[in-house]
N, C-alpha and C. Protein backbone atom coordinates (compact mmCIF):
# COMPACT_ATOMS: atom_id res chain seq x y z
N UNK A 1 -4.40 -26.13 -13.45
CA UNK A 1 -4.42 -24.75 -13.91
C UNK A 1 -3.05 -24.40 -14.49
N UNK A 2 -3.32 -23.88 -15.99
CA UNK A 2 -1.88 -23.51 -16.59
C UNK A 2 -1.90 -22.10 -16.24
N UNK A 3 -0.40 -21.70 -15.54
CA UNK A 3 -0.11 -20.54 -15.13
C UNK A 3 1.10 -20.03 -16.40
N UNK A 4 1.15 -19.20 -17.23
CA UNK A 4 1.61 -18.47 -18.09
C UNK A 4 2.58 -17.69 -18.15
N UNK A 5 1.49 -16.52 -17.52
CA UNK A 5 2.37 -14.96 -16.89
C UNK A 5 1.76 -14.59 -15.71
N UNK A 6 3.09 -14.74 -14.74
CA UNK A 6 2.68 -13.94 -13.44
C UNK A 6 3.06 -12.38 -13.75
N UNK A 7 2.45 -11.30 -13.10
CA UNK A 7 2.50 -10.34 -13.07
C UNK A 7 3.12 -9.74 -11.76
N UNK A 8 3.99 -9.12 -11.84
CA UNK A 8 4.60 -8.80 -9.28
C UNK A 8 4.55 -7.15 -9.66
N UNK A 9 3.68 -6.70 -8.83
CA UNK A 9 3.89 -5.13 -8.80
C UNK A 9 5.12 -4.97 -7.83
N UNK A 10 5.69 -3.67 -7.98
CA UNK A 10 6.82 -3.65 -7.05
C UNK A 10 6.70 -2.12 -6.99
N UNK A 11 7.09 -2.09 -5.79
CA UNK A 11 7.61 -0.75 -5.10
C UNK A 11 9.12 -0.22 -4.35
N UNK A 12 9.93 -1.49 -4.86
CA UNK A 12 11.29 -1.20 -4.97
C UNK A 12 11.83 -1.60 -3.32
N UNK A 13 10.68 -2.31 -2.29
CA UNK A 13 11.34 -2.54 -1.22
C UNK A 13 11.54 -4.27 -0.97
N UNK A 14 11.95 -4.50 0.30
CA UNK A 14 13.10 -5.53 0.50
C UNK A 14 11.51 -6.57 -0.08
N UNK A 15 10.10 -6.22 0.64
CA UNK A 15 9.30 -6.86 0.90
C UNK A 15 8.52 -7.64 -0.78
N UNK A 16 8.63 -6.29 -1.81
CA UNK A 16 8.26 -6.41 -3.00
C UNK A 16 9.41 -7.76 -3.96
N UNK A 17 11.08 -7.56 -3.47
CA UNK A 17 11.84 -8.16 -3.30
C UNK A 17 11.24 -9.99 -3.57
N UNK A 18 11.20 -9.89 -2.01
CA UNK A 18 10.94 -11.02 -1.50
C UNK A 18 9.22 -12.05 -2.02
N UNK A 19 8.55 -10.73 -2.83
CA UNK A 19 7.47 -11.40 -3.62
C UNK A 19 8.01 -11.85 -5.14
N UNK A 20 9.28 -11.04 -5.41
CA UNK A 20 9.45 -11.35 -6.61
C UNK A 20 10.32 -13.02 -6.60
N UNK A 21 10.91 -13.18 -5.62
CA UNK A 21 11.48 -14.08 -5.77
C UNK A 21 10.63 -15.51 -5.77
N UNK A 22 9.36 -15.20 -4.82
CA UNK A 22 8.28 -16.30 -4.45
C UNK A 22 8.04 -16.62 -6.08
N UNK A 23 7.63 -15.50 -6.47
CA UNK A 23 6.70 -15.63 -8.20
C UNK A 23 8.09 -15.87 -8.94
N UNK A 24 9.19 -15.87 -8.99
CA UNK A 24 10.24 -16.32 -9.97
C UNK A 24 10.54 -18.29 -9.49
N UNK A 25 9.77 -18.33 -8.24
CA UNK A 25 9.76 -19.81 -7.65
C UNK A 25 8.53 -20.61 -8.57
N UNK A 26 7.53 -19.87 -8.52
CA UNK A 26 6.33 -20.24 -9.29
C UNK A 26 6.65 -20.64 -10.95
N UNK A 27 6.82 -19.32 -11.31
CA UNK A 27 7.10 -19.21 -12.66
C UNK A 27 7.85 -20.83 -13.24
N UNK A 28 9.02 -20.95 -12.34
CA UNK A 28 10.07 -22.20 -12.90
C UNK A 28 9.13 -23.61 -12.54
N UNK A 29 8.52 -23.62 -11.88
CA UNK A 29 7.32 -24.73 -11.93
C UNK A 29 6.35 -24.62 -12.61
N UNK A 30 6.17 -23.60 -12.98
CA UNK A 30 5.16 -23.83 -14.37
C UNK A 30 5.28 -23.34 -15.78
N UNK A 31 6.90 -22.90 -15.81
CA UNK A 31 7.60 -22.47 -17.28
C UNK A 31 6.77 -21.18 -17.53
N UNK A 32 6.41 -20.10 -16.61
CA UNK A 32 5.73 -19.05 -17.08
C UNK A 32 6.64 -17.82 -17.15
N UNK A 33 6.11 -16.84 -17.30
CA UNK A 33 6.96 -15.59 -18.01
C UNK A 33 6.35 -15.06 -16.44
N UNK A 34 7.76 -13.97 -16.17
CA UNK A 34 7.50 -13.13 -14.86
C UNK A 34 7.75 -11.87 -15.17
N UNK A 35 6.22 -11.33 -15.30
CA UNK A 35 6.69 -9.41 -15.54
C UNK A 35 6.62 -8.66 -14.29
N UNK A 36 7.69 -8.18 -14.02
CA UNK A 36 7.93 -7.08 -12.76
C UNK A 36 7.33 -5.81 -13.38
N UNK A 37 6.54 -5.01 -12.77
CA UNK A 37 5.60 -3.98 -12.73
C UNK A 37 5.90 -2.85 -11.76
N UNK A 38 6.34 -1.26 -11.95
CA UNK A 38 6.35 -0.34 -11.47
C UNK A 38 5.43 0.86 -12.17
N UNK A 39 4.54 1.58 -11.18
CA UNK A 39 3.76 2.38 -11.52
C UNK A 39 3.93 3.68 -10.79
N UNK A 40 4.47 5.07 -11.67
CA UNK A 40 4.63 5.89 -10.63
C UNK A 40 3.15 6.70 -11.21
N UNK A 41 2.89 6.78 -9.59
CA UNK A 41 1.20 7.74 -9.19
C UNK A 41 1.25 8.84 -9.62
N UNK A 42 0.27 9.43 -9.97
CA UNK A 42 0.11 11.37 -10.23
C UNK A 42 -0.07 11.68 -9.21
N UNK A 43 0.43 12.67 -9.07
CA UNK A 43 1.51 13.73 -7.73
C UNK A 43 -0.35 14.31 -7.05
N UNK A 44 0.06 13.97 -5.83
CA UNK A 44 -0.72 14.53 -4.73
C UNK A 44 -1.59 15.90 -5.36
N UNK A 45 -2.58 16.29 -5.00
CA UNK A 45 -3.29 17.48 -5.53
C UNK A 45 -2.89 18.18 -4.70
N UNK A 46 -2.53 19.53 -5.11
CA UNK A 46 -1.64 20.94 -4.63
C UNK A 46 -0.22 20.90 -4.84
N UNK A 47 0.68 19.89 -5.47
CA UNK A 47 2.25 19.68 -5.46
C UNK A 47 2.09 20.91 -6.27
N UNK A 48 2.12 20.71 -7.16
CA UNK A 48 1.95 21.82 -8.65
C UNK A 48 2.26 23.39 -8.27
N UNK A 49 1.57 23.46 -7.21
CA UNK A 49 1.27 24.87 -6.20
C UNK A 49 3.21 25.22 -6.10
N UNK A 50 3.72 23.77 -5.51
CA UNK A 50 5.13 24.55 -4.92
C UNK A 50 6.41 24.23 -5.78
N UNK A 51 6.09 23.03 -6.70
CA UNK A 51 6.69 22.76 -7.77
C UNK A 51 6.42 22.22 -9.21
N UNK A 52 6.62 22.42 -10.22
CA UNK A 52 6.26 22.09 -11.29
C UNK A 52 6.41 20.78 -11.56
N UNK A 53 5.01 20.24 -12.26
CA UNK A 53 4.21 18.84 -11.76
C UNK A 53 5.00 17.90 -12.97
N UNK A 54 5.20 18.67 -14.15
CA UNK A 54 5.68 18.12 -15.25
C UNK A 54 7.10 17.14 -15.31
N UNK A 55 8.53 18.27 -14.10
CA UNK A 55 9.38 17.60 -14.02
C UNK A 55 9.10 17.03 -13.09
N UNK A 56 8.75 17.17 -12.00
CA UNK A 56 8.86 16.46 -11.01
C UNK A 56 7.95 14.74 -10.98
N UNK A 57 7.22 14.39 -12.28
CA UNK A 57 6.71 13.34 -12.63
C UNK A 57 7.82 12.83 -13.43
N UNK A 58 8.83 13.17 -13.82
CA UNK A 58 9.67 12.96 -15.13
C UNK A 58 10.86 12.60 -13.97
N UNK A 59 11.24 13.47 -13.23
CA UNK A 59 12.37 13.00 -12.20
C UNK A 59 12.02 11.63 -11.45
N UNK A 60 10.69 11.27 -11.37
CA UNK A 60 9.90 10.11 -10.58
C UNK A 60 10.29 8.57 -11.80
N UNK A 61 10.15 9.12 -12.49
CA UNK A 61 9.69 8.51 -13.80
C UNK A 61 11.19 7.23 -13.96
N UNK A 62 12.16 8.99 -14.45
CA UNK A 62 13.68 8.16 -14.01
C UNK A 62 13.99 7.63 -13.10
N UNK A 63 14.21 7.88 -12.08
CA UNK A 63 14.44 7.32 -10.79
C UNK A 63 14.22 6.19 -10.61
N UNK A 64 12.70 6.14 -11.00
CA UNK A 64 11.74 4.46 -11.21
C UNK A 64 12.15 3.61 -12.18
N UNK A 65 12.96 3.95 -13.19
CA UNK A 65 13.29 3.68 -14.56
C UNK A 65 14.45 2.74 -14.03
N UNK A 66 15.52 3.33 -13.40
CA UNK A 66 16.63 2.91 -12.92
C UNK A 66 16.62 1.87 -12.16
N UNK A 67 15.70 1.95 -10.52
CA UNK A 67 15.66 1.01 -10.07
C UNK A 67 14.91 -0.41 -10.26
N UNK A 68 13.72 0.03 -11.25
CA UNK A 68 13.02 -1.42 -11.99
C UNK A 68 14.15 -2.01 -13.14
N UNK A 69 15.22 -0.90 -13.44
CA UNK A 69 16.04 -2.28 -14.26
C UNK A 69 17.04 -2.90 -13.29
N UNK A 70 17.20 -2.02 -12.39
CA UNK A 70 17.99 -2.65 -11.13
C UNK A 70 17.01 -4.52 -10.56
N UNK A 71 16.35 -4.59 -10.63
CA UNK A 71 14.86 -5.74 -10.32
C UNK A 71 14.83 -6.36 -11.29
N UNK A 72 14.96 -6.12 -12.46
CA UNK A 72 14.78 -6.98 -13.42
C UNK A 72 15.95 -7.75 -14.12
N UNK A 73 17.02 -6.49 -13.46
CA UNK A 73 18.94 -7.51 -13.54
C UNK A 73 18.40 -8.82 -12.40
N UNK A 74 18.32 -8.38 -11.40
CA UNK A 74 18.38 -9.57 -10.19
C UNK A 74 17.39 -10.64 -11.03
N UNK A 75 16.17 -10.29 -11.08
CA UNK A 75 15.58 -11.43 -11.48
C UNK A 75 16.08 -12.08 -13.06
N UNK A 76 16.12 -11.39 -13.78
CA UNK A 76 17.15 -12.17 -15.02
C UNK A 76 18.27 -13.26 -14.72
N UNK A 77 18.98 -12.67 -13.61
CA UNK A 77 19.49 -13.75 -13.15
C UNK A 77 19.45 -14.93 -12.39
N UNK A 78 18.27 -14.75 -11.72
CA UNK A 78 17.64 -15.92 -11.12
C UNK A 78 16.92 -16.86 -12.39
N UNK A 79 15.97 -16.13 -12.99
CA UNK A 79 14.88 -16.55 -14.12
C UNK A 79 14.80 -15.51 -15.53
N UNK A 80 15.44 -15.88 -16.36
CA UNK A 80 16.15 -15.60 -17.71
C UNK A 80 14.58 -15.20 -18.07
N UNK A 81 13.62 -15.99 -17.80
CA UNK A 81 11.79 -15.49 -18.59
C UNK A 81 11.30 -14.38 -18.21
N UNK A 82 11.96 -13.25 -17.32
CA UNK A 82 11.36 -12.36 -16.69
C UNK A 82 12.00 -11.24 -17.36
N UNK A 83 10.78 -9.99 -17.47
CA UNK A 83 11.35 -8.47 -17.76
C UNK A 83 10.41 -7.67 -16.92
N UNK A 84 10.05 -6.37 -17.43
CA UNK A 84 9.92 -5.33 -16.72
C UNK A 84 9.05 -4.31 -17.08
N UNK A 85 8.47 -3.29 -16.71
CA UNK A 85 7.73 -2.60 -17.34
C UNK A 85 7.27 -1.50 -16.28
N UNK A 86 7.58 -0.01 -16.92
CA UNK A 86 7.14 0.82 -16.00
C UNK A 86 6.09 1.79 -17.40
N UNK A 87 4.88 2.25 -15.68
CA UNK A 87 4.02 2.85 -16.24
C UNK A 87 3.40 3.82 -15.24
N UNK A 88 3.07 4.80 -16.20
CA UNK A 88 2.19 6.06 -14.82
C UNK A 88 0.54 5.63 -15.06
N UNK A 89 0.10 6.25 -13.95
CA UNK A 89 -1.02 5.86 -13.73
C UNK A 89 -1.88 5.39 -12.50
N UNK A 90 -2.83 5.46 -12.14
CA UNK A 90 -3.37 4.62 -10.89
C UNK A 90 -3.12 3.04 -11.09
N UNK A 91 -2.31 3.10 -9.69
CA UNK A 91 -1.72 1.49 -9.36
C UNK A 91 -2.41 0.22 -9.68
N UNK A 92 -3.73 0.76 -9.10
CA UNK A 92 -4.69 -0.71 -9.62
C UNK A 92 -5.56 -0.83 -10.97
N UNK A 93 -5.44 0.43 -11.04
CA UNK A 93 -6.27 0.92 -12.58
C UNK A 93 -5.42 -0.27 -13.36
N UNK A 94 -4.15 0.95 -13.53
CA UNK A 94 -2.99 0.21 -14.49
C UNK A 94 -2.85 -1.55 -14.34
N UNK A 95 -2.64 -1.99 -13.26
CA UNK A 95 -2.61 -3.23 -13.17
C UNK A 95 -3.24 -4.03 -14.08
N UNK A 96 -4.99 -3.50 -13.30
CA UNK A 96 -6.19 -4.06 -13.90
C UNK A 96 -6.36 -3.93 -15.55
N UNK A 97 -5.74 -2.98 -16.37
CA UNK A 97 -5.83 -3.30 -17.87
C UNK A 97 -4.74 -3.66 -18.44
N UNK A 98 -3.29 -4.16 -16.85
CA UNK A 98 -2.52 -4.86 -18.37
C UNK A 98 -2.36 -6.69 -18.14
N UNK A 99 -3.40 -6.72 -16.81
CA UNK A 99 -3.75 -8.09 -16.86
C UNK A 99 -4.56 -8.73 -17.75
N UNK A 100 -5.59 -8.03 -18.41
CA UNK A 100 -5.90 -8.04 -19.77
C UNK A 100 -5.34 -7.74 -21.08
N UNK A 101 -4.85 -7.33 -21.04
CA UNK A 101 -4.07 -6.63 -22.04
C UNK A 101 -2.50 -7.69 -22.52
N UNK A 102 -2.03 -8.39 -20.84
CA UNK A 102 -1.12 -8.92 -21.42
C UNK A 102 -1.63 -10.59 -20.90
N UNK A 103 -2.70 -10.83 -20.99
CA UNK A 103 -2.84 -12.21 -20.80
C UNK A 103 -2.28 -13.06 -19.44
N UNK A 104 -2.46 -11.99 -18.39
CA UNK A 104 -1.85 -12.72 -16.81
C UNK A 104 -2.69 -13.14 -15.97
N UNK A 105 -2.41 -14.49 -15.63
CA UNK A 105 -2.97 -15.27 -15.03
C UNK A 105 -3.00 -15.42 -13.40
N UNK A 106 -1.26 -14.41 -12.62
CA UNK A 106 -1.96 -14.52 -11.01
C UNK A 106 -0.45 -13.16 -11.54
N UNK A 107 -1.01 -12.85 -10.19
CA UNK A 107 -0.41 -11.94 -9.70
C UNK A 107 0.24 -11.91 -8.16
N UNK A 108 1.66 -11.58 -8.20
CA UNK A 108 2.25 -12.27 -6.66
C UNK A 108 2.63 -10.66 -6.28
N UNK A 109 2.21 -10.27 -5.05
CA UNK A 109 2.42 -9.13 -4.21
C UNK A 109 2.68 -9.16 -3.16
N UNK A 110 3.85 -8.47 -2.54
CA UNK A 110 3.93 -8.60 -1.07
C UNK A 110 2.96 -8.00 -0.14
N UNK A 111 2.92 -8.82 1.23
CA UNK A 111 1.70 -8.03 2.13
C UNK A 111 2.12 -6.57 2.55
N UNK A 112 3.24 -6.31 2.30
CA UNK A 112 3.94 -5.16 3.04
C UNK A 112 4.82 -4.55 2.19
N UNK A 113 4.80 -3.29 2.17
CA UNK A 113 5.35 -2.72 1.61
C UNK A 113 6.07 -0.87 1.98
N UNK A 114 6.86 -0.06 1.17
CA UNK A 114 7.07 1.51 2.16
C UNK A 114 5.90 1.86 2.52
N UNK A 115 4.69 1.59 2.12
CA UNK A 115 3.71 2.39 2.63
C UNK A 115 2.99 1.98 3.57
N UNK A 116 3.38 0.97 4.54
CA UNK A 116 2.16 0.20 5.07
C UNK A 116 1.45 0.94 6.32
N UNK A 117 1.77 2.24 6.34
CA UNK A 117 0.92 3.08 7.60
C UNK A 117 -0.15 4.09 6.98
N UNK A 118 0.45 4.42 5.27
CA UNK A 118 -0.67 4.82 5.03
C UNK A 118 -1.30 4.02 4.53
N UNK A 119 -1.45 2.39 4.38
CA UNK A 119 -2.31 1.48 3.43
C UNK A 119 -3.58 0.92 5.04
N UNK A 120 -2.51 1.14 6.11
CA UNK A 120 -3.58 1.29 7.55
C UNK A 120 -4.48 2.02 7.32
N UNK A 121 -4.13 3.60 6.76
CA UNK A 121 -5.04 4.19 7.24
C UNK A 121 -6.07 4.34 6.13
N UNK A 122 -5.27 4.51 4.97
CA UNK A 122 -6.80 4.53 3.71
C UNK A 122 -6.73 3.52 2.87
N UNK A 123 -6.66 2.57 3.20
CA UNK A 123 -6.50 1.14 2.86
C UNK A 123 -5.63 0.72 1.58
N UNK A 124 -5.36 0.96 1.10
CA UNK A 124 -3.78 0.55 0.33
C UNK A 124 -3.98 0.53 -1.19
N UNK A 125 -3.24 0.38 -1.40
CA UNK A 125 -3.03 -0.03 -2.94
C UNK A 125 -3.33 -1.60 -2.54
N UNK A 126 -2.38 -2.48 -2.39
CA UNK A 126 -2.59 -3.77 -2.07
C UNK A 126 -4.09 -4.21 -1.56
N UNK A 127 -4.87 -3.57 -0.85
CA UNK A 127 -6.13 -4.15 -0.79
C UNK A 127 -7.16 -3.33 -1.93
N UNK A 128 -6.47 -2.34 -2.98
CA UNK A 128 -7.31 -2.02 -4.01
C UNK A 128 -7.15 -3.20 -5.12
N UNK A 129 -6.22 -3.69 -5.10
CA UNK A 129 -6.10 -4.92 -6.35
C UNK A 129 -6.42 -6.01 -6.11
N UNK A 130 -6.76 -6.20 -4.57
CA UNK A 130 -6.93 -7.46 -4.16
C UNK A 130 -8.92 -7.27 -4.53
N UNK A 131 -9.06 -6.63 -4.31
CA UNK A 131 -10.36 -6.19 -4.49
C UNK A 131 -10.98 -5.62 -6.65
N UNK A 132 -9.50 -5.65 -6.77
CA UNK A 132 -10.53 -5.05 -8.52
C UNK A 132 -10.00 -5.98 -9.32
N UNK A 133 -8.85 -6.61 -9.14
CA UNK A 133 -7.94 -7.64 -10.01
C UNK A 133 -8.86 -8.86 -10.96
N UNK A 134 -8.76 -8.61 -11.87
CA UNK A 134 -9.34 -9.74 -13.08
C UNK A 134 -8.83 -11.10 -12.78
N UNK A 135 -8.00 -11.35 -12.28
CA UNK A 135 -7.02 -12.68 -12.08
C UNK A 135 -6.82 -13.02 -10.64
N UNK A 136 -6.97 -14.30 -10.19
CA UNK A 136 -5.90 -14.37 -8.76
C UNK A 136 -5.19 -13.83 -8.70
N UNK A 137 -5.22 -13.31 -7.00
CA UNK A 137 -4.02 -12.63 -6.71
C UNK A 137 -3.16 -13.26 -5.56
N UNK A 138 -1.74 -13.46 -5.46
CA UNK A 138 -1.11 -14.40 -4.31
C UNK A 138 -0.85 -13.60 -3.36
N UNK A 139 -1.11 -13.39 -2.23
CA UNK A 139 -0.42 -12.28 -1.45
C UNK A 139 0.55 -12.76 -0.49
N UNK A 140 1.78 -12.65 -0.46
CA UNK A 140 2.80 -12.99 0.20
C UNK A 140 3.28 -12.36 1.48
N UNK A 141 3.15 -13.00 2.24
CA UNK A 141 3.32 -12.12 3.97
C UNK A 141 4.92 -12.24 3.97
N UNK A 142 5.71 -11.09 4.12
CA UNK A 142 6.92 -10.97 4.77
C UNK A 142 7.28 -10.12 5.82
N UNK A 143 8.11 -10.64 6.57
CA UNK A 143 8.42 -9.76 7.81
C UNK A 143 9.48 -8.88 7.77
């Protein structure tokens, strides 16, 4: 199996980290391109109510902006084939049309991530992609 482009969603913690580095391990064994992926969500229903939804997606936006090039310095320097890409939208939605869209063949995610008490309770992002994903998906357990 020729592996191409891995795809690593990230959420900016040690755990997402530690998937990117697995898939920048992959990548150099099979000469593939590694796109790091950040998706910031549309704001909880009622935010709007106590603050205005417009900046406060735009303050998310930057924030996210900053630390995915912060992720994509580290990995550049590990693996020169890798960049970056941020996008709004539902996490697995988005995923799911730019694994088509950009021709990716697996996708490396950590098992754990900031959210893992609410992915307990209404089952996660991580088990929504594991479940809608067009492509293998690797799931990487870190502690």
């Amino acid at each position: 199996m020729k592996i191409e482009r891995i795809l690593v969603p990230t959420d900016f913690s040690e755990h997402s980290l530690a998937a990117l580095k697995y898939a920048i391990e992959l990548a150099r064994e099979h000469e593939s391109e590694v796109v790091l992926v950040h998706v910031v969500e549309p704001l909880p229903y009622g935010v709007g109510r106590w603050y205005e939804p417009t900046k406060l997606l735009e303050h998310y936006g930057e924030t996210a902006s900053v630390e995915l090039k912060r992720f994509e310095n580290e990995a550049m320097q590990l693996y020169p084939k890798s960049r970056s890409e941020l996008h709004f939208g539902v996490v697995h939605e988005v995923i799911g049309e730019l694994v088509g869209k950009l021709k990716v063949d697996l996708i490396v995610m950590s098992m754990r991530g900031r959210t893992h008490l609410v992915d307990l309770l209404i089952g996660g992002t991580a088990e929504k992609l594991l479940r809608y994903a067009p492509c293998p998906v690797l799931r990487i357990r870190t502690v």
